[in-house]
Protein backbone atom coordinates (compact mmCIF):
# COMPACT_ATOMS: atom_id res chain seq x y z
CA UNK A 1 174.53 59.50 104.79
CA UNK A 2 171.96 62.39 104.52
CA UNK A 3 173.05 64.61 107.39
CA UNK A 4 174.14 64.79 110.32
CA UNK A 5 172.93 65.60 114.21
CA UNK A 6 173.70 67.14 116.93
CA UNK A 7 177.53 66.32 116.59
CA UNK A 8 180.02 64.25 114.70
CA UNK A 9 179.07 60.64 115.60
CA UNK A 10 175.03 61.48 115.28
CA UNK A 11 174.70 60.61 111.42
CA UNK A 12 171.35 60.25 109.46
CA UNK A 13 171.41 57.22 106.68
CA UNK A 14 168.86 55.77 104.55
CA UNK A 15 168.43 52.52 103.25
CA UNK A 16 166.87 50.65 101.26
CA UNK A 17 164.09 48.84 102.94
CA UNK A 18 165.55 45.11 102.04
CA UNK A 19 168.78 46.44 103.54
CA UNK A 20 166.94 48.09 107.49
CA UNK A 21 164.78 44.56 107.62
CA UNK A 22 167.97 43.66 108.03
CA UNK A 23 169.55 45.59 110.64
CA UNK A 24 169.86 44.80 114.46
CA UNK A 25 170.57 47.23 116.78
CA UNK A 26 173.90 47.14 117.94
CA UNK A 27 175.05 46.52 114.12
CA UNK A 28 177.85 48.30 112.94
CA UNK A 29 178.35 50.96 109.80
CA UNK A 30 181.32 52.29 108.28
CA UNK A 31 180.31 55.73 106.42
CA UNK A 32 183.28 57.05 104.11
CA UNK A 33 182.92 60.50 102.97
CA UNK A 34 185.08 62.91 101.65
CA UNK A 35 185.22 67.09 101.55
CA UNK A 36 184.03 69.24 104.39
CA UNK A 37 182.10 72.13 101.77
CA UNK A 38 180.88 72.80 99.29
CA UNK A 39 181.27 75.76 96.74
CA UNK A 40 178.54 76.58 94.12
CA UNK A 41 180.69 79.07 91.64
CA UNK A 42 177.36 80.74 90.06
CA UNK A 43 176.38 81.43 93.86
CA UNK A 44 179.28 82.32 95.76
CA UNK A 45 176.67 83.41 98.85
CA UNK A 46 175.53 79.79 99.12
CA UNK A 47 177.58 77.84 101.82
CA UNK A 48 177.27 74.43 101.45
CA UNK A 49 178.43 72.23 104.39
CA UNK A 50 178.54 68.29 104.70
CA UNK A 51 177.48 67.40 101.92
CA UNK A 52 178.13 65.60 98.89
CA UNK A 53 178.49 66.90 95.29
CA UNK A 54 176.46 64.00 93.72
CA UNK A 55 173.66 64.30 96.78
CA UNK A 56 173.13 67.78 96.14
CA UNK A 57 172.88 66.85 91.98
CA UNK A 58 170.82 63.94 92.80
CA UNK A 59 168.53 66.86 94.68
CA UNK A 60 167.87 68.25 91.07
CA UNK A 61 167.74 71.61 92.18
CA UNK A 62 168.13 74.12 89.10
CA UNK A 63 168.64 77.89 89.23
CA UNK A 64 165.19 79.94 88.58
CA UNK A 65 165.67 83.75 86.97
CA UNK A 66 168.66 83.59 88.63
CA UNK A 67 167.86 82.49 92.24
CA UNK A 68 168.83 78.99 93.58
């Protein structure tokens, strides 16, 4: 899962394009997450919501002088 849309059961998901060549509509997907936020300690103004700690690593996003 990515993100999310306009609600709880409006979820974005990628994957890999052997895996949608695949896909019908009507198929179904289970999507298991866990946490509801996210807390950066070196940026306590930062609110980070629905998302998951390894997604936001795999982001690579570093600080700069400071700044996020």
């Amino acid at each position: 899962m990515t993100g999310k849309h306009g609600g709880i059961e409006h979820v974005l998901v990628d994957f890999p394009r052997e895996i949608l060549e695949k896909l019908m509509i009507g198929d179904k997907v289970l999507v298991k997450a866990f946490g509801v936020g996210l807390k950066l300690l070196d940026f306590r103004e930062i609110k980070v919501m629905n998302m998951d700690p390894h997604f936001l690593e795999a982001l690579g996003i570093r600080p700069v002088g400071g700044r996020l």
